[in-house]
Protein backbone atom coordinates (compact mmCIF):
# COMPACT_ATOMS: atom_id res chain seq x y z
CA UNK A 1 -9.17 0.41 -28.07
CA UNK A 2 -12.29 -1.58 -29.50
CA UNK A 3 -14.76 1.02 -29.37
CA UNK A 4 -17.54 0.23 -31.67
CA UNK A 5 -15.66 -2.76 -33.50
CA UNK A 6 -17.70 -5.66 -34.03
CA UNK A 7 -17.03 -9.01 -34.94
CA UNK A 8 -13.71 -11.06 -34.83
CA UNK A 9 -11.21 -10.47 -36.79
CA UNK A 10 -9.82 -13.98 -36.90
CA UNK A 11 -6.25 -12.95 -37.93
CA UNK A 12 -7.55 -12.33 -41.39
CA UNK A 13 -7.91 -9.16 -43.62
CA UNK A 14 -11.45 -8.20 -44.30
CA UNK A 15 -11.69 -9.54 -47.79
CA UNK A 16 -9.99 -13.14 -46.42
CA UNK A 17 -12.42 -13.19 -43.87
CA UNK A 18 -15.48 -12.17 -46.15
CA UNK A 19 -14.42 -15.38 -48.49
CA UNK A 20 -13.88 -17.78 -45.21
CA UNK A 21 -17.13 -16.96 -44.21
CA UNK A 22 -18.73 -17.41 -47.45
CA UNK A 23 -17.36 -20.88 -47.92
CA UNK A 24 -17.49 -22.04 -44.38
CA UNK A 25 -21.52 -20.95 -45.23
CA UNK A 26 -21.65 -22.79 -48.46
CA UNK A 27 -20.23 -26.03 -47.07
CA UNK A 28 -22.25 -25.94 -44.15
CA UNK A 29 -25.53 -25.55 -46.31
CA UNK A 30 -24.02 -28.28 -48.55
CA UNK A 31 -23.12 -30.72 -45.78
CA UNK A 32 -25.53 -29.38 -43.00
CA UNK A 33 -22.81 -29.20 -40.40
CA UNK A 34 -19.18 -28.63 -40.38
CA UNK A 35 -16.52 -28.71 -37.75
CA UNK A 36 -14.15 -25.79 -37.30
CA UNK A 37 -12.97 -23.81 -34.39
CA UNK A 38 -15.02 -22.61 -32.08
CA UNK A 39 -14.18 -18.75 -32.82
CA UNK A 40 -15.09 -19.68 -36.61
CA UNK A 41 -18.36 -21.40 -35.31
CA UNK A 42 -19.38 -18.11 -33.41
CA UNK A 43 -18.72 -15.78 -36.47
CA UNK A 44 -20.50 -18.13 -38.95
CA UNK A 45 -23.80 -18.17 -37.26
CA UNK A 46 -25.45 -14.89 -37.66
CA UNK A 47 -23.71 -14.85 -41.35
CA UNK A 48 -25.38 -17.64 -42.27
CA UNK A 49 -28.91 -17.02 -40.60
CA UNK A 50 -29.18 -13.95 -42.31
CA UNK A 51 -29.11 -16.06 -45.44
CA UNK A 52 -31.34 -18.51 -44.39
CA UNK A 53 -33.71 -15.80 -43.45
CA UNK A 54 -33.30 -14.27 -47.03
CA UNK A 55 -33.85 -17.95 -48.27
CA UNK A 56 -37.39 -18.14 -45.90
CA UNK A 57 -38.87 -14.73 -48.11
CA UNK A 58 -37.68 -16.87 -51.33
CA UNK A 59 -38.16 -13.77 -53.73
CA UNK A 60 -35.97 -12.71 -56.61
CA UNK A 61 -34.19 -10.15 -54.82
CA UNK A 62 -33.82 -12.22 -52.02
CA UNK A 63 -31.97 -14.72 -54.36
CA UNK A 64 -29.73 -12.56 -55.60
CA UNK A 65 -28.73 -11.23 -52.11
CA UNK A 66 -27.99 -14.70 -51.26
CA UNK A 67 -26.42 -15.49 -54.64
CA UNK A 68 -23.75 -12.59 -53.36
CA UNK A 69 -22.44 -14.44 -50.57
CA UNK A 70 -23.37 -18.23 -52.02
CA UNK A 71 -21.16 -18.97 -54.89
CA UNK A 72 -21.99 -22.56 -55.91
CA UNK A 73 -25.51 -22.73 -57.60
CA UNK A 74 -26.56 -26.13 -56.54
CA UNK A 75 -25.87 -25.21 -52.76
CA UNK A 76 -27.54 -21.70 -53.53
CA UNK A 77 -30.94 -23.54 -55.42
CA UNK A 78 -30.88 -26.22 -52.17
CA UNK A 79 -31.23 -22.81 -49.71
CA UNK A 80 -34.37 -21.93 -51.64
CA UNK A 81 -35.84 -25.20 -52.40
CA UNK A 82 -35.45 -26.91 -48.53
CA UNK A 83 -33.74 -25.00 -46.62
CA UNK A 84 -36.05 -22.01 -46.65
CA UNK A 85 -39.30 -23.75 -46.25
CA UNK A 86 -37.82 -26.26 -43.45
CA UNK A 87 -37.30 -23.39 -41.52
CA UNK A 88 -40.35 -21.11 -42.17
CA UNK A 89 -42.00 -21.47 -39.44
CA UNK A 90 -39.02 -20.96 -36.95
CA UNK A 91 -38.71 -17.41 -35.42
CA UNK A 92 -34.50 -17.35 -35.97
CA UNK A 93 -32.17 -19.80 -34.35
CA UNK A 94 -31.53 -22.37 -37.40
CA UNK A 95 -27.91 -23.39 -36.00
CA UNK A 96 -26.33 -24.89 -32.68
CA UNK A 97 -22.59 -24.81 -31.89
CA UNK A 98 -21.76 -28.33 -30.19
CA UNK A 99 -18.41 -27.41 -28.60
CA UNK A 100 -15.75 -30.71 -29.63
CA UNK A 101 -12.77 -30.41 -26.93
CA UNK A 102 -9.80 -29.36 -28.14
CA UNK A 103 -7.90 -30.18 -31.84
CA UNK A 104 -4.41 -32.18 -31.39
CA UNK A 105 -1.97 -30.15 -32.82
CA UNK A 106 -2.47 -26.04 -31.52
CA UNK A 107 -4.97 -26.77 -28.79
CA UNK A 108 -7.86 -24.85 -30.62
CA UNK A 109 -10.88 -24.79 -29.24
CA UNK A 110 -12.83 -26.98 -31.94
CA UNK A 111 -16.80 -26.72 -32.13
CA UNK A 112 -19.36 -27.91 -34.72
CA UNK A 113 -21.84 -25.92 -36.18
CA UNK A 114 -24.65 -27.69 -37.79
CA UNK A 115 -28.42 -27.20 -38.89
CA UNK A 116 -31.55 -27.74 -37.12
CA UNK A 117 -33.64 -30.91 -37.75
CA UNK A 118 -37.00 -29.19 -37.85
């Protein structure tokens, strides 16, 4: 039974899935979208607009929250410098999952998950 579990466990222990979501968040700051699979995609986007709302208050504390989760410092200073004021005026929603088709070799559902324009 499920009762009360949230979230996917993507075949992964907790700590494995704790780092894929921290890099899949870091590359898609860095790059501003990234394709994965679709089950990835779904996971990733309230991780990483939780950090982008930490990014939008832009305090100290705020920072270092962030700086948990976002290991590479240029990626982390980029959240706080454009990121967070691109998207200060938005209410939530920073991403959209495009679903791709299918990937070649397992039949995975692929998607991308990128960042807004505005």
């Amino acid at each position: 039974m499920r009762h009360r579990a949230k979230g996917r466990q993507l075949s992964r222990t907790s700590a494995h899935r704790r780092a894929l979501l921290n890099n899949m968040a870091t590359s898609l700051f860095k790059h501003e979208g990234i394709n994965t699979t679709e089950a990835k995609a779904k996971e990733l986007r309230p991780f990483a607009e939780k950090l982008i709302t930490l990014a939008r208050r832009g305090d100290l504390h705020a920072r270092r929250l962030a700086g948990r989760k976002i290991k590479d410092r240029e990626v982390l200073g980029r959240l706080f410098a454009e990121l967070g004021p691109r998207f200060a005026a938005r209410p939530g929603g920073y991403t959209r999952i495009l679903k791709m088709g299918h990937r070649p070799g397992d039949g995975a559902d692929v998607a991308r998950i990128e960042l807004l324009a505005e």
